[in-house]
PDB file of N, CA and C in Angstrom:
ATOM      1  N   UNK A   1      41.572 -47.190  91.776  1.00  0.00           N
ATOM      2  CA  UNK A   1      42.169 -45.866  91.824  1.00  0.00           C
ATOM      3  C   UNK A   1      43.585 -45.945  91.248  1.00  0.00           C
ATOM      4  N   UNK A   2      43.962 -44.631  90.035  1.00  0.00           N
ATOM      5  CA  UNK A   2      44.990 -45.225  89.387  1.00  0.00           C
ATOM      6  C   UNK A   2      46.228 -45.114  90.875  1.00  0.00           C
ATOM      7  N   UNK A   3      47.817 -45.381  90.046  1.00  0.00           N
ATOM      8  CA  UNK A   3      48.834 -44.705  91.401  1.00  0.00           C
ATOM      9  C   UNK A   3      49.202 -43.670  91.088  1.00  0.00           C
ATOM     10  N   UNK A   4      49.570 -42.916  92.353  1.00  0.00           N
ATOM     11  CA  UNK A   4      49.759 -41.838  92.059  1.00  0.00           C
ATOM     12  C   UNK A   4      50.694 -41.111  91.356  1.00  0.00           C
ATOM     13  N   UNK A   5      52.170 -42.303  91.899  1.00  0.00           N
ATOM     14  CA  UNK A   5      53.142 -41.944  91.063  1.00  0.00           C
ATOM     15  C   UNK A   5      53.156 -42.238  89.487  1.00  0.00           C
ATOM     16  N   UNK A   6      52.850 -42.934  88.924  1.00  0.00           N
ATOM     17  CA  UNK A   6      52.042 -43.713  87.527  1.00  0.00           C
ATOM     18  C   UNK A   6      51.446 -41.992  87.034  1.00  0.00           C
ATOM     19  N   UNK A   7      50.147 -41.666  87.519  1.00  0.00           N
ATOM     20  CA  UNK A   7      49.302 -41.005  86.925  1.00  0.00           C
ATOM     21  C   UNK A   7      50.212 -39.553  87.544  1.00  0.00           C
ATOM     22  N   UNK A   8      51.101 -39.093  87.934  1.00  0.00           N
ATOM     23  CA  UNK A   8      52.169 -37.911  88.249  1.00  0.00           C
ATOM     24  C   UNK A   8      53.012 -38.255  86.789  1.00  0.00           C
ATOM     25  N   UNK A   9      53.553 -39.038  86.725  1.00  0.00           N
ATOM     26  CA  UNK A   9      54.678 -39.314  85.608  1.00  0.00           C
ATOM     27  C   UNK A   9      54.167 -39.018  84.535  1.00  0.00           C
ATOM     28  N   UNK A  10      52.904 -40.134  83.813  1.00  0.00           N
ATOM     29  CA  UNK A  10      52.076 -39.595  83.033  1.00  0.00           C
ATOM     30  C   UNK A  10      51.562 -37.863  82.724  1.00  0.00           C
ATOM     31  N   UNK A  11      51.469 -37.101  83.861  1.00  0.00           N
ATOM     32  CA  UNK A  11      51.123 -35.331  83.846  1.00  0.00           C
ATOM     33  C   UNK A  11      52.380 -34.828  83.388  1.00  0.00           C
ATOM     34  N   UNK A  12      53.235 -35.311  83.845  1.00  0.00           N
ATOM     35  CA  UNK A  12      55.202 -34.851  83.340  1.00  0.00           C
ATOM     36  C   UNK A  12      55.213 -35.159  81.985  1.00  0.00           C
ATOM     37  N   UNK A  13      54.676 -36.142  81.613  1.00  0.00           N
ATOM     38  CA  UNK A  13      55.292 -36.510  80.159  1.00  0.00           C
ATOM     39  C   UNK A  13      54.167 -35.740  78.693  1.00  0.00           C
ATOM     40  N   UNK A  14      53.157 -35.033  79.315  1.00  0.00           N
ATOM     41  CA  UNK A  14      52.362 -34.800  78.350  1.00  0.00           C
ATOM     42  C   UNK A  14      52.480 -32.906  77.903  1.00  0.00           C
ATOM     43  N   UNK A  15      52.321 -33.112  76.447  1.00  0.00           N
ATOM     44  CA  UNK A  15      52.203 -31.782  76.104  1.00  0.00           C
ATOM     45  C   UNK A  15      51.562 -30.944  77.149  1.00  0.00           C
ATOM     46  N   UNK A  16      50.340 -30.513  77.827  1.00  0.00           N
ATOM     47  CA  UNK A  16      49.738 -29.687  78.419  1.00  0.00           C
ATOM     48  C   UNK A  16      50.544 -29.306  79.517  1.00  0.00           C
ATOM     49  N   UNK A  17      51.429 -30.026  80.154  1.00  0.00           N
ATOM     50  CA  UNK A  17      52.480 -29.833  81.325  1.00  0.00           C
ATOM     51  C   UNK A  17      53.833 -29.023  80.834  1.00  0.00           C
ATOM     52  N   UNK A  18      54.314 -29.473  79.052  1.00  0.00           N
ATOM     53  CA  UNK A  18      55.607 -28.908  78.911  1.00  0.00           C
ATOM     54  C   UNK A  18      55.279 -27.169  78.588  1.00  0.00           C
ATOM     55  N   UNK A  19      53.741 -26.811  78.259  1.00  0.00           N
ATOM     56  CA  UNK A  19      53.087 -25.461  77.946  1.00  0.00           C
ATOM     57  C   UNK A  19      52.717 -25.058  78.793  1.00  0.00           C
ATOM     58  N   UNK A  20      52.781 -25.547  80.106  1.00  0.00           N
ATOM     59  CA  UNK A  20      52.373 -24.831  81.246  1.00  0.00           C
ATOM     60  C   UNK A  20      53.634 -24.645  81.985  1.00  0.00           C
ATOM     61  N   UNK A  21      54.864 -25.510  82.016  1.00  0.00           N
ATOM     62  CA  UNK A  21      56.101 -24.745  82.526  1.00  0.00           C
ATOM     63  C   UNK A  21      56.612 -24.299  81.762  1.00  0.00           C
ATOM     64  N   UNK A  22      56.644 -24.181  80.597  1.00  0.00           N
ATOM     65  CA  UNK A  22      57.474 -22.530  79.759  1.00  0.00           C
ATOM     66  C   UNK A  22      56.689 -21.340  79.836  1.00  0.00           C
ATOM     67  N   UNK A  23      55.243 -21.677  80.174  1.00  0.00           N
ATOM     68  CA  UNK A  23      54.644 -20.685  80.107  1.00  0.00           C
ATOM     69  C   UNK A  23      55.029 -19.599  81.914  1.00  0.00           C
ATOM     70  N   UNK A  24      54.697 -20.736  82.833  1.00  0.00           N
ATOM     71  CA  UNK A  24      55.542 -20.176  84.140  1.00  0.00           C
ATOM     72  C   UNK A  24      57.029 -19.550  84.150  1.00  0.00           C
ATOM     73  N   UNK A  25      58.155 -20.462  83.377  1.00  0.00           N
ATOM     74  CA  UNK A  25      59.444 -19.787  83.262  1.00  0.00           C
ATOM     75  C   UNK A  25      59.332 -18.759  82.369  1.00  0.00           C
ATOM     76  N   UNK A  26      58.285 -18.525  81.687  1.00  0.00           N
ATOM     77  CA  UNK A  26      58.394 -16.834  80.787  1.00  0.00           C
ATOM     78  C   UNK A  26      57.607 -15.780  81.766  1.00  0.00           C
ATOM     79  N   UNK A  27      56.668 -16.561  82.647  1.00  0.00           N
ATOM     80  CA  UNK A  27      56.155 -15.317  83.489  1.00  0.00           C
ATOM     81  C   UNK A  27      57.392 -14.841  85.003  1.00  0.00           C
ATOM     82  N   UNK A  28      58.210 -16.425  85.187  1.00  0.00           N
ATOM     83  CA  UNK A  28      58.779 -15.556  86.407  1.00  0.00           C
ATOM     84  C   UNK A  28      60.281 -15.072  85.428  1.00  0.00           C
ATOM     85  N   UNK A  29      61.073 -15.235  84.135  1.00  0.00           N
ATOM     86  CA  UNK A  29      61.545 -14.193  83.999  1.00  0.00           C
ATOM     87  C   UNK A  29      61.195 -12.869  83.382  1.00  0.00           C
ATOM     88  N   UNK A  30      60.168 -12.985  83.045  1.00  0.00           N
ATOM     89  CA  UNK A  30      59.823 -11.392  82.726  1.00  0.00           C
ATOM     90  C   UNK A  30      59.722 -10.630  83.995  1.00  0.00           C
ATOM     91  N   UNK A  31      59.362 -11.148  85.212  1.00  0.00           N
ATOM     92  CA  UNK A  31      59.403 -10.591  86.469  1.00  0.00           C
ATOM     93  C   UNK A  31      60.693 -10.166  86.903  1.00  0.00           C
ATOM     94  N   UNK A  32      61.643 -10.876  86.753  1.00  0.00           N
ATOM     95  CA  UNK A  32      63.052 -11.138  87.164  1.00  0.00           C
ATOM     96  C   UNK A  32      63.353  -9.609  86.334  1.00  0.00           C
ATOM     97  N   UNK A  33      63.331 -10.187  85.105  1.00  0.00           N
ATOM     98  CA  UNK A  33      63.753  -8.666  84.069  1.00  0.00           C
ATOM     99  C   UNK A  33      63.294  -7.548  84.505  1.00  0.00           C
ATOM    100  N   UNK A  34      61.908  -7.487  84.435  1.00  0.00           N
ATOM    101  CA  UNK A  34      61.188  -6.089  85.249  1.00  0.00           C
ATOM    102  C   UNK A  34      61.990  -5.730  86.797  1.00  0.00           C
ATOM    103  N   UNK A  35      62.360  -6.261  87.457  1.00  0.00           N
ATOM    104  CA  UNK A  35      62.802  -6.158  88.690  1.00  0.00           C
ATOM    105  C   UNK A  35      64.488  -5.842  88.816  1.00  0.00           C
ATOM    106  N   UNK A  36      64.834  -6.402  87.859  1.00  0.00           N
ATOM    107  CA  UNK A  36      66.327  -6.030  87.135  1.00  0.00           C
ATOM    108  C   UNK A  36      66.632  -4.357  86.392  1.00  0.00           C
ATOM    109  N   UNK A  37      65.823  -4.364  85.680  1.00  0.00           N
ATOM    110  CA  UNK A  37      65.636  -2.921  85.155  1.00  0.00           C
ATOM    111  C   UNK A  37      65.382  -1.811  86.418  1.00  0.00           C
ATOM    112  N   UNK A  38      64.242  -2.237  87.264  1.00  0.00           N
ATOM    113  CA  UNK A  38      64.115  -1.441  87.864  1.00  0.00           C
ATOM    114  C   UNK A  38      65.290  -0.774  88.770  1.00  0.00           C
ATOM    115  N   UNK A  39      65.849  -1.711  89.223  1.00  0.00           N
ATOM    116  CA  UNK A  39      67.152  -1.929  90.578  1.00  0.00           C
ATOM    117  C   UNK A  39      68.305  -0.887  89.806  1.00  0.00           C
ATOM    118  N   UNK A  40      68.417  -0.741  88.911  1.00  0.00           N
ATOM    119  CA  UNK A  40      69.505  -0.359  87.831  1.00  0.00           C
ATOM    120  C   UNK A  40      70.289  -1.154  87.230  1.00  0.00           C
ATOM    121  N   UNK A  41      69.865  -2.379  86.735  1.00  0.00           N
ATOM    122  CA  UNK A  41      70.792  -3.439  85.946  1.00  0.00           C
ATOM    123  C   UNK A  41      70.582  -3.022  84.413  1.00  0.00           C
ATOM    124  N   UNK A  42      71.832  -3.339  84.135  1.00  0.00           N
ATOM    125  CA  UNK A  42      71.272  -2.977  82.297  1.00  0.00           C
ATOM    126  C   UNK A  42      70.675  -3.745  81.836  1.00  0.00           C
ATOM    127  N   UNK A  43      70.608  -3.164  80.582  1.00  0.00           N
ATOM    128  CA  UNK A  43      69.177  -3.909  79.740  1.00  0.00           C
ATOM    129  C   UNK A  43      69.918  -5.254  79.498  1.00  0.00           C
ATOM    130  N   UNK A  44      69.199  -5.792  78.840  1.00  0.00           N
ATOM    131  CA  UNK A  44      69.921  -7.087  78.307  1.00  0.00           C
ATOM    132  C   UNK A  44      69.938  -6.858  76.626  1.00  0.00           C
ATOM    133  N   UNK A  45      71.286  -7.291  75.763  1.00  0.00           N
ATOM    134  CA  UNK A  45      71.434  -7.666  74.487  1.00  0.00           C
ATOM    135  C   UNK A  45      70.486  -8.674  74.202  1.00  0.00           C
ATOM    136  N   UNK A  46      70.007  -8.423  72.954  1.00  0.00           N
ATOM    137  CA  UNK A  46      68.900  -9.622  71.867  1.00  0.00           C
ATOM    138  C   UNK A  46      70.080 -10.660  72.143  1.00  0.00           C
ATOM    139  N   UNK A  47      69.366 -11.367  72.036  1.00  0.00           N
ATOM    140  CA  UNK A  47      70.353 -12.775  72.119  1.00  0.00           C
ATOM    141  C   UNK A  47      69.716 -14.178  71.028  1.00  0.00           C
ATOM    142  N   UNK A  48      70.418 -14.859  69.720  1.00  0.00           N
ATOM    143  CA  UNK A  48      69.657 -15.634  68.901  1.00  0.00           C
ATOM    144  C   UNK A  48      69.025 -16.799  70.043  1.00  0.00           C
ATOM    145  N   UNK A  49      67.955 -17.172  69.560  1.00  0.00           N
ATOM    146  CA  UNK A  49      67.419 -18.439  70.705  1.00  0.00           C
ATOM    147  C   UNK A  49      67.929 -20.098  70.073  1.00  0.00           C
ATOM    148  N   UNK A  50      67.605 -19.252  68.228  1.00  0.00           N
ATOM    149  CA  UNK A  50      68.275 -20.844  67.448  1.00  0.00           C
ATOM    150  C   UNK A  50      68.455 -19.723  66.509  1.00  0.00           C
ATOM    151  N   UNK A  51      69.166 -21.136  65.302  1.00  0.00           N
ATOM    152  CA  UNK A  51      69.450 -20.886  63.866  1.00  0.00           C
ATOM    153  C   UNK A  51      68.804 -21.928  63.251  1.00  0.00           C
ATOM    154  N   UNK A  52      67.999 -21.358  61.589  1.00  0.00           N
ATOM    155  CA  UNK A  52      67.495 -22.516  60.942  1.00  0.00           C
ATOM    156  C   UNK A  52      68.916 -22.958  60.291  1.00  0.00           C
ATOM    157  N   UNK A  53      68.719 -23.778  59.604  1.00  0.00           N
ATOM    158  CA  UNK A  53      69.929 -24.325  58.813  1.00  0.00           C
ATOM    159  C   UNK A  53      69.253 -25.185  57.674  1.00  0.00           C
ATOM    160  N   UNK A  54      69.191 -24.247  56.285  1.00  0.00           N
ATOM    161  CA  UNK A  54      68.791 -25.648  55.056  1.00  0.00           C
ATOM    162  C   UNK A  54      69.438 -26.711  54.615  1.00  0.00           C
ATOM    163  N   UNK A  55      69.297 -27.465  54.606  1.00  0.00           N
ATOM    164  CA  UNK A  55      69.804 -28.868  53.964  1.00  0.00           C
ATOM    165  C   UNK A  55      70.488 -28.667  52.718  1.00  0.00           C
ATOM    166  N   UNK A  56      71.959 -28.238  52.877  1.00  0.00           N
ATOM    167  CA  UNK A  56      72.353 -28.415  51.676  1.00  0.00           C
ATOM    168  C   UNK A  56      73.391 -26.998  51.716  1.00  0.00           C
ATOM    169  N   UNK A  57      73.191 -26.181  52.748  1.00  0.00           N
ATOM    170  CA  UNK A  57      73.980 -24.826  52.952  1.00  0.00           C
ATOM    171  C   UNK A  57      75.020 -25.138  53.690  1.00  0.00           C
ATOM    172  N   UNK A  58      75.882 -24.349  53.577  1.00  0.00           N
ATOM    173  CA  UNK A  58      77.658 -24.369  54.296  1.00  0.00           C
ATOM    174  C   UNK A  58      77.691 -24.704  55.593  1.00  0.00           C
ATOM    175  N   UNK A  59      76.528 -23.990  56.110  1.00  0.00           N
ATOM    176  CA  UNK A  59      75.931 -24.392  57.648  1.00  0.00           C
ATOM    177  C   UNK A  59      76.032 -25.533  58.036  1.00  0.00           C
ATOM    178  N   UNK A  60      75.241 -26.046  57.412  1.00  0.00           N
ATOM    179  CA  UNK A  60      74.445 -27.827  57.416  1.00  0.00           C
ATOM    180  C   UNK A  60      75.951 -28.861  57.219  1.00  0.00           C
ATOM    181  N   UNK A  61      77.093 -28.472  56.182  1.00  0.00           N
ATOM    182  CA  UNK A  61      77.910 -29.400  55.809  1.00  0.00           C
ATOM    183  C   UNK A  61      78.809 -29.241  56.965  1.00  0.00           C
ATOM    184  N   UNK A  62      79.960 -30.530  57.567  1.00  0.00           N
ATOM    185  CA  UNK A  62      80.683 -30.215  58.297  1.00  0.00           C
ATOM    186  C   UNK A  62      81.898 -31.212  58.012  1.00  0.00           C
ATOM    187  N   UNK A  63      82.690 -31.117  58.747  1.00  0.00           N
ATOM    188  CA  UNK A  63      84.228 -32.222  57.935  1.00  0.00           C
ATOM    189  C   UNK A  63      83.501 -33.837  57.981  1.00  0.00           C
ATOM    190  N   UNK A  64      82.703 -34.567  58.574  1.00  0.00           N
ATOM    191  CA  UNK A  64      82.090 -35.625  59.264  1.00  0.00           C
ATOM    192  C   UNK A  64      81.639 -35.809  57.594  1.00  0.00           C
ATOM    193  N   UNK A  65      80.585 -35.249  57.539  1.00  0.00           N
ATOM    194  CA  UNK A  65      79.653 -35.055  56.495  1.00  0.00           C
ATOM    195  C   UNK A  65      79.522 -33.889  55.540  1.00  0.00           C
ATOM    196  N   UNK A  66      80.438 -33.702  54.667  1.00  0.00           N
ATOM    197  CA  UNK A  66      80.242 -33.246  53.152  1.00  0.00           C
ATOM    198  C   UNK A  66      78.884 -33.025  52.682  1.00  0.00           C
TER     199      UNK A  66
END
């Protein structure tokens, strides 16, 4: 019988676990939000999540690296 802590660590470290807790933290804040709106909180501003950056744009260069 494997151990438990062994075969727990292993469930933490695998793709199917990191898509099943973002998928939970997007269901309990959409709840949060819905429940926010309702109460009278304002909406929330779009907010960027990332930026791409091409290899080779003003972005990408910095004093370090030219």
């Amino acid at each position: 019988m494997p151990d438990f802590e062994k075969a727990f660590d292993d469930f933490l470290d695998c793709r199917e676990y990191d898509k099943a807790a973002n998928d939970l933290l997007s269901i309990v804040r959409t709840s949060f939000k819905a429940g926010w709106l309702v109460a009278g909180g304002q909406p929330l501003k779009p907010q960027k999540v990332c930026t791409l950056i091409r290899p080779g744009s003003e972005e990408h260069q910095d004093e370090d690296n030219p």
